[in-house]
Protein backbone atom coordinates (compact mmCIF):
# COMPACT_ATOMS: atom_id res chain seq x y z
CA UNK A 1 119.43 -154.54 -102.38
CA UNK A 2 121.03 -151.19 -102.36
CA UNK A 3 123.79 -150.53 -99.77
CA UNK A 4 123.16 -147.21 -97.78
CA UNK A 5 125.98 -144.64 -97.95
CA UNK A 6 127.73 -143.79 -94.93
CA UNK A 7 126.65 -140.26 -94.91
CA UNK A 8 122.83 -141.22 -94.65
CA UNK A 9 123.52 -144.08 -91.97
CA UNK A 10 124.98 -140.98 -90.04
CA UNK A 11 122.55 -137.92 -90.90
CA UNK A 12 120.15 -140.82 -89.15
CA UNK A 13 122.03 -141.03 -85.99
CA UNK A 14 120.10 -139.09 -83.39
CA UNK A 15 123.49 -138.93 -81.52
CA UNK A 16 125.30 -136.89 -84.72
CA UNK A 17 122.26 -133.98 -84.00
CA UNK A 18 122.58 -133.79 -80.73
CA UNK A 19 126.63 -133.61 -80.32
CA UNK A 20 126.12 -130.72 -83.64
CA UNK A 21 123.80 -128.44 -81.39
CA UNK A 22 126.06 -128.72 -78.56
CA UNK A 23 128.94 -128.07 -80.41
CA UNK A 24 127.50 -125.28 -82.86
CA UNK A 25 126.32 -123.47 -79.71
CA UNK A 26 129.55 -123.31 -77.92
CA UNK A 27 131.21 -121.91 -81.01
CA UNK A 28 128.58 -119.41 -81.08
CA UNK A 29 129.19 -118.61 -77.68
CA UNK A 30 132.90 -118.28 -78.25
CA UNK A 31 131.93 -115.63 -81.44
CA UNK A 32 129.85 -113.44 -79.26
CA UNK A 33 132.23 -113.25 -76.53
CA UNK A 34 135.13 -112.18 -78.75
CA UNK A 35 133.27 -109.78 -80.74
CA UNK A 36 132.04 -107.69 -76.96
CA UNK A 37 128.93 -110.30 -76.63
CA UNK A 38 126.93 -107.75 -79.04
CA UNK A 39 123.15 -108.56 -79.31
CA UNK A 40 123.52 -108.87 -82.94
CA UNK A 41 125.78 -112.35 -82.45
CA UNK A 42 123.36 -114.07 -79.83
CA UNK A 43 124.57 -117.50 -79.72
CA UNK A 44 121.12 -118.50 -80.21
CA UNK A 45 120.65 -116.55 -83.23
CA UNK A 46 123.91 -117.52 -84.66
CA UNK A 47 123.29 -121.18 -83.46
CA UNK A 48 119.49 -121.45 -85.56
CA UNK A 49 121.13 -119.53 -88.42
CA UNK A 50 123.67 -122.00 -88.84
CA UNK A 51 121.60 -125.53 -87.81
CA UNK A 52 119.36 -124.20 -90.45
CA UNK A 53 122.04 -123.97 -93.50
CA UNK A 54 123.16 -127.62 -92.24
CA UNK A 55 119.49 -129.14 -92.54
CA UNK A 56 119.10 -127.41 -95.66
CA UNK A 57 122.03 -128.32 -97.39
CA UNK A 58 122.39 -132.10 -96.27
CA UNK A 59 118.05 -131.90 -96.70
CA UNK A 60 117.71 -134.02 -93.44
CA UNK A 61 114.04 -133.46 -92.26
CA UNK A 62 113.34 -131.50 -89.11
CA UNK A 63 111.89 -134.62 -87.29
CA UNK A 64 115.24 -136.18 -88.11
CA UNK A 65 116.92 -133.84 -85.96
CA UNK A 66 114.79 -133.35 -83.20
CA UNK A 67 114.97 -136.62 -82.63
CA UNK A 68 118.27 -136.37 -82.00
CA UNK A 69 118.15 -132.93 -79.77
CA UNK A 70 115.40 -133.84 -78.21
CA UNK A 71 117.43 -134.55 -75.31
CA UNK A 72 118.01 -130.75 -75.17
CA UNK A 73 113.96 -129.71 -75.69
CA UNK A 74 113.72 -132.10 -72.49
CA UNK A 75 116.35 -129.97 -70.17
CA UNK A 76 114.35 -126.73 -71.26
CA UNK A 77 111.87 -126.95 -68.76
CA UNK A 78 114.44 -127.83 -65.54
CA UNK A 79 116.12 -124.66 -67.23
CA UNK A 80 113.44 -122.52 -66.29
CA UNK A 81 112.63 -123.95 -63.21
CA UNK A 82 116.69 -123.38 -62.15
CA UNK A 83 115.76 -119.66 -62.36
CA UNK A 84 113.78 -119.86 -58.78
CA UNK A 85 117.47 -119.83 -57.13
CA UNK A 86 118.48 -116.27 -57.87
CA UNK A 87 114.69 -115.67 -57.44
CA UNK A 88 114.24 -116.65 -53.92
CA UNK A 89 117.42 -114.60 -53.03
CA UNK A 90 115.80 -111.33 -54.11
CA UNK A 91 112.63 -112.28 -52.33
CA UNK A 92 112.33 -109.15 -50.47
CA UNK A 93 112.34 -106.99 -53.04
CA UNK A 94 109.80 -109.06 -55.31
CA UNK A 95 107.29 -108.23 -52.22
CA UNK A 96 107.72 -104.45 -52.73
CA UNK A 97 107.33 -104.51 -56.30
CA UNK A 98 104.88 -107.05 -56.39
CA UNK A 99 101.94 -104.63 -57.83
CA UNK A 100 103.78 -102.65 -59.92
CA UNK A 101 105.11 -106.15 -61.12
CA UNK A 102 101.73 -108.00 -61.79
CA UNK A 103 100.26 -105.10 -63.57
CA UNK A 104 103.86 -104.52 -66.05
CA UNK A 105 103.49 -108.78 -66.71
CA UNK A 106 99.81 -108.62 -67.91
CA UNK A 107 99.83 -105.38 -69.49
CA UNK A 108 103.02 -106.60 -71.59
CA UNK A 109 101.59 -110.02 -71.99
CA UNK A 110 98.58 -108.62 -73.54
CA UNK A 111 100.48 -105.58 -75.57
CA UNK A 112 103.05 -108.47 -76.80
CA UNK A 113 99.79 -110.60 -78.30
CA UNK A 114 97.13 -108.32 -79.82
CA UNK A 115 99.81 -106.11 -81.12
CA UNK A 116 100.98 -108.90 -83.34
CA UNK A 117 97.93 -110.67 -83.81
CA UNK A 118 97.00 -107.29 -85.11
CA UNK A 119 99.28 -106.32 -87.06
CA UNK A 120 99.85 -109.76 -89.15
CA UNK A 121 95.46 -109.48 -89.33
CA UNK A 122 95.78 -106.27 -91.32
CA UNK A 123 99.07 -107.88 -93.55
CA UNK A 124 96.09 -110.80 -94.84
CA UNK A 125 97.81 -113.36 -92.46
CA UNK A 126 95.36 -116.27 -91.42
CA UNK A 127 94.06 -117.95 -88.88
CA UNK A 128 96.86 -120.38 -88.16
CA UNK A 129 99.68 -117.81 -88.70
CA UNK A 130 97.50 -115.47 -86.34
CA UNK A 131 97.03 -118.25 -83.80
CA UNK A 132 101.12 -118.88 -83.87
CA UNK A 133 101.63 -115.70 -83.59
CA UNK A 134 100.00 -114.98 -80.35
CA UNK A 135 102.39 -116.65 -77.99
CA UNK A 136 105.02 -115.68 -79.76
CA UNK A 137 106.31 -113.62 -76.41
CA UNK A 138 107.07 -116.59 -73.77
CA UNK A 139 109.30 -119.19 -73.60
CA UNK A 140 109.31 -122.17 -76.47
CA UNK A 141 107.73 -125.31 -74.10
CA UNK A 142 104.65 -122.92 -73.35
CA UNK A 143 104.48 -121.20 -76.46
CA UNK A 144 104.40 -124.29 -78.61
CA UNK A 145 102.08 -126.13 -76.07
CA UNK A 146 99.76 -122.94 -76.51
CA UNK A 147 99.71 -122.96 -80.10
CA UNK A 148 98.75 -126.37 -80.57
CA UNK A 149 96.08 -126.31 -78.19
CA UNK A 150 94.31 -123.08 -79.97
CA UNK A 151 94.57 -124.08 -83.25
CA UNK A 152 97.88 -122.70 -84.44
CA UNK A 153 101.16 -124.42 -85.57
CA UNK A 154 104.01 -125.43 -82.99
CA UNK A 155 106.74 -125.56 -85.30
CA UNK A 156 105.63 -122.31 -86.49
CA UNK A 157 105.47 -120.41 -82.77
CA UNK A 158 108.94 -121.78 -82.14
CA UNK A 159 110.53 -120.26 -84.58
CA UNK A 160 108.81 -117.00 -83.30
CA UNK A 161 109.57 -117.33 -80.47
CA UNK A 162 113.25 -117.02 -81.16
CA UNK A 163 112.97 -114.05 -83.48
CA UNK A 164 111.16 -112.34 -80.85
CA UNK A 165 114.19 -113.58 -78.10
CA UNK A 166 116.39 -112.28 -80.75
CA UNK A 167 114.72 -108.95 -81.58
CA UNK A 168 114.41 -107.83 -78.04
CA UNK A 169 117.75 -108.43 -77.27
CA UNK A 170 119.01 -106.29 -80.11
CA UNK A 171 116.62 -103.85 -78.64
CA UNK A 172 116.83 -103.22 -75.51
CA UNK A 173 120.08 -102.04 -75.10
CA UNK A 174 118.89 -99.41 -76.92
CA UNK A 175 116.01 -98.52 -75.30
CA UNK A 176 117.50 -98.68 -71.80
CA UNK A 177 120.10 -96.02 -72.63
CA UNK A 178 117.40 -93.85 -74.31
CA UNK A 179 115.00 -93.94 -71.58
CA UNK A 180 117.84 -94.01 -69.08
CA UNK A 181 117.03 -96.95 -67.38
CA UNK A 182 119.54 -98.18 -65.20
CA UNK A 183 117.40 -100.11 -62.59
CA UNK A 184 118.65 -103.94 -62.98
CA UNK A 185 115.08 -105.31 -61.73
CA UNK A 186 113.35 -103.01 -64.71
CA UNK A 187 115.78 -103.93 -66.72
CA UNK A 188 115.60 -107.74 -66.63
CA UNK A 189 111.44 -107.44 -65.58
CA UNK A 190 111.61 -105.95 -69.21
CA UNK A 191 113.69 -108.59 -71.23
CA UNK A 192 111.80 -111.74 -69.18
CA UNK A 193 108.57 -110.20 -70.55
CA UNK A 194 109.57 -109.23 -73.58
CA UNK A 195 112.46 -111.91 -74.88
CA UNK A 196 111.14 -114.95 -72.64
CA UNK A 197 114.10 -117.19 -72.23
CA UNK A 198 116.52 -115.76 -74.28
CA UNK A 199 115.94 -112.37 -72.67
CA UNK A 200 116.69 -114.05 -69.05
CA UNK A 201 120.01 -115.47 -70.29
CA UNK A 202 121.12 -111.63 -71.72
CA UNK A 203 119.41 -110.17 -68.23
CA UNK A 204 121.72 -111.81 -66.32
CA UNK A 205 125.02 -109.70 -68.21
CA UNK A 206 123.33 -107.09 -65.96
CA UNK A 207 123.94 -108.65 -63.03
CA UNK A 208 122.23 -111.62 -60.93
CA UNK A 209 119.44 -109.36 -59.70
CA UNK A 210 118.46 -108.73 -63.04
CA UNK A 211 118.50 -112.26 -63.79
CA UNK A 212 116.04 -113.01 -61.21
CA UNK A 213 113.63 -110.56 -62.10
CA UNK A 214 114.11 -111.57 -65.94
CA UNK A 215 113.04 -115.19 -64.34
CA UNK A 216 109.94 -113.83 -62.98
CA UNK A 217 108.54 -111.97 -65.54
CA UNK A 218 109.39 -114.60 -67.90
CA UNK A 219 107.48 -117.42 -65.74
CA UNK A 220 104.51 -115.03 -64.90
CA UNK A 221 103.83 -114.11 -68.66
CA UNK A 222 104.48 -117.59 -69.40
CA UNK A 223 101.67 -118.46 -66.77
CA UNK A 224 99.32 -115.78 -67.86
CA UNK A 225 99.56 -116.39 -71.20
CA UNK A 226 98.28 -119.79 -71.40
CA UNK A 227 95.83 -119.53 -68.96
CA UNK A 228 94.13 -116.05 -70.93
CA UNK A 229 95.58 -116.75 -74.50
CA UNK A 230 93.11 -119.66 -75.86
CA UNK A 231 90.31 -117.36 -74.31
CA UNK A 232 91.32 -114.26 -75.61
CA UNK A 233 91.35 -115.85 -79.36
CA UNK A 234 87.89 -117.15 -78.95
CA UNK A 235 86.59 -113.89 -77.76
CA UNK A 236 88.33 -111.98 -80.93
CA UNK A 237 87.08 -114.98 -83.31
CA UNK A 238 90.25 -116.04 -84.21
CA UNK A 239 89.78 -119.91 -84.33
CA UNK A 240 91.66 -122.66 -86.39
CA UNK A 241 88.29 -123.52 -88.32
């Protein structure tokens, strides 16, 4: 019976996965702050770049190491539910805005989806790209729940879901000084929509009002989108069969 080398008794350690996230992350983090915290280094860009060279290069399966972070997949979702602190302390102004808020969160919600759905329908893409594609705008718990329930691929909308995070960070910045935005609450009403989670965690370089809003949009388009999403498909004929 053949002895198993050391290396594969640890690449199947859970525990080895999970203390490699943790401490690729805060690496990352240390990168981006010396280089100004530019977009281009996100931590969580840098952080999937680099888990992705390891997996490939020691060819341990993705299952393999989720099992081991799936520790951190489970403190996601009281993540997002944190946000309601900064939230609730900017109340008052969520009231005033609250139209002009609901209409921005489904207009974007809907813009974020058909534009991509649309765009990857004219490329050839099919069904089960399209249907990964579609929630490719809100956080990863929702967006991979959402796939699989309309026919699309989880694994697939996750990874997305970061490039779009990624994407409208670089972005933004850019936009904001063009269109001379310097409103915090447009500002991070505009990344939570936009850049989901990874958008709220830039917004809040703007300041903790920006944060908050970030927080909203993110949970209402979150919301919205899974509710309308698997509806929305159906009605365009965009099914998994």
């Amino acid at each position: 019976m053949e002895t198993p080398s050391v290396w594969l008794i640890l690449t199947d350690a859970p525990v080895l996965w999970l203390v490699l996230t943790i401490a690729v992350y805060m690496a990352a983090g240390w990168l981006n702050q010396r280089c100004g915290r530019t977009p281009l280094l996100h931590p969580v860009v840098v952080s999937l770049s680099v888990i992705i060279l390891v997996l490939k290069l020691s060819q341990v399966s993705y299952d393999t190491y989720i099992e081991g972070a799936a520790f951190l997949k489970f403190l996601m979702g009281p993540a997002i539910v944190a946000l309601a602190i900064p939230l609730y302390d900017n109340l008052a102004r969520v009231r005033d805005l609250l139209l002009p808020l609901l209409v921005g969160c489904v207009s974007g919600a809907l813009i974020a989806a058909l534009s991509a759905v649309g765009v990857a329908w004219a490329l050839g893409a099919g069904n089960v790209t399209l249907l990964s594609l579609a929630p490719k705008s809100v956080t990863s718990p929702i967006a991979i729940g959402v796939a699989d329930q309309i026919g699309g691929a989880g694994s697939l909308a996750a990874g997305l879901v970061l490039i779009t995070g990624a994407l409208g960070c670089l972005i933004a910045p850019l936009l904001f000084r063009w269109l001379k935005i310097n409103d915090p609450a447009v500002r991070g009403f505009t990344l939570g929509v936009s850049a989901h989670a990874m958008g709220t965690a830039f917004a809040f370089e703007y300041g903790a009002v920006a944060g908050a809003f970030s927080g909203l949009a993110m949970g209402l388009t979150g919301a919205f989108t899974a509710f309308v999403l698997p509806w929305l498909m159906l009605m365009l004929g965009v099914t998994a069969g």
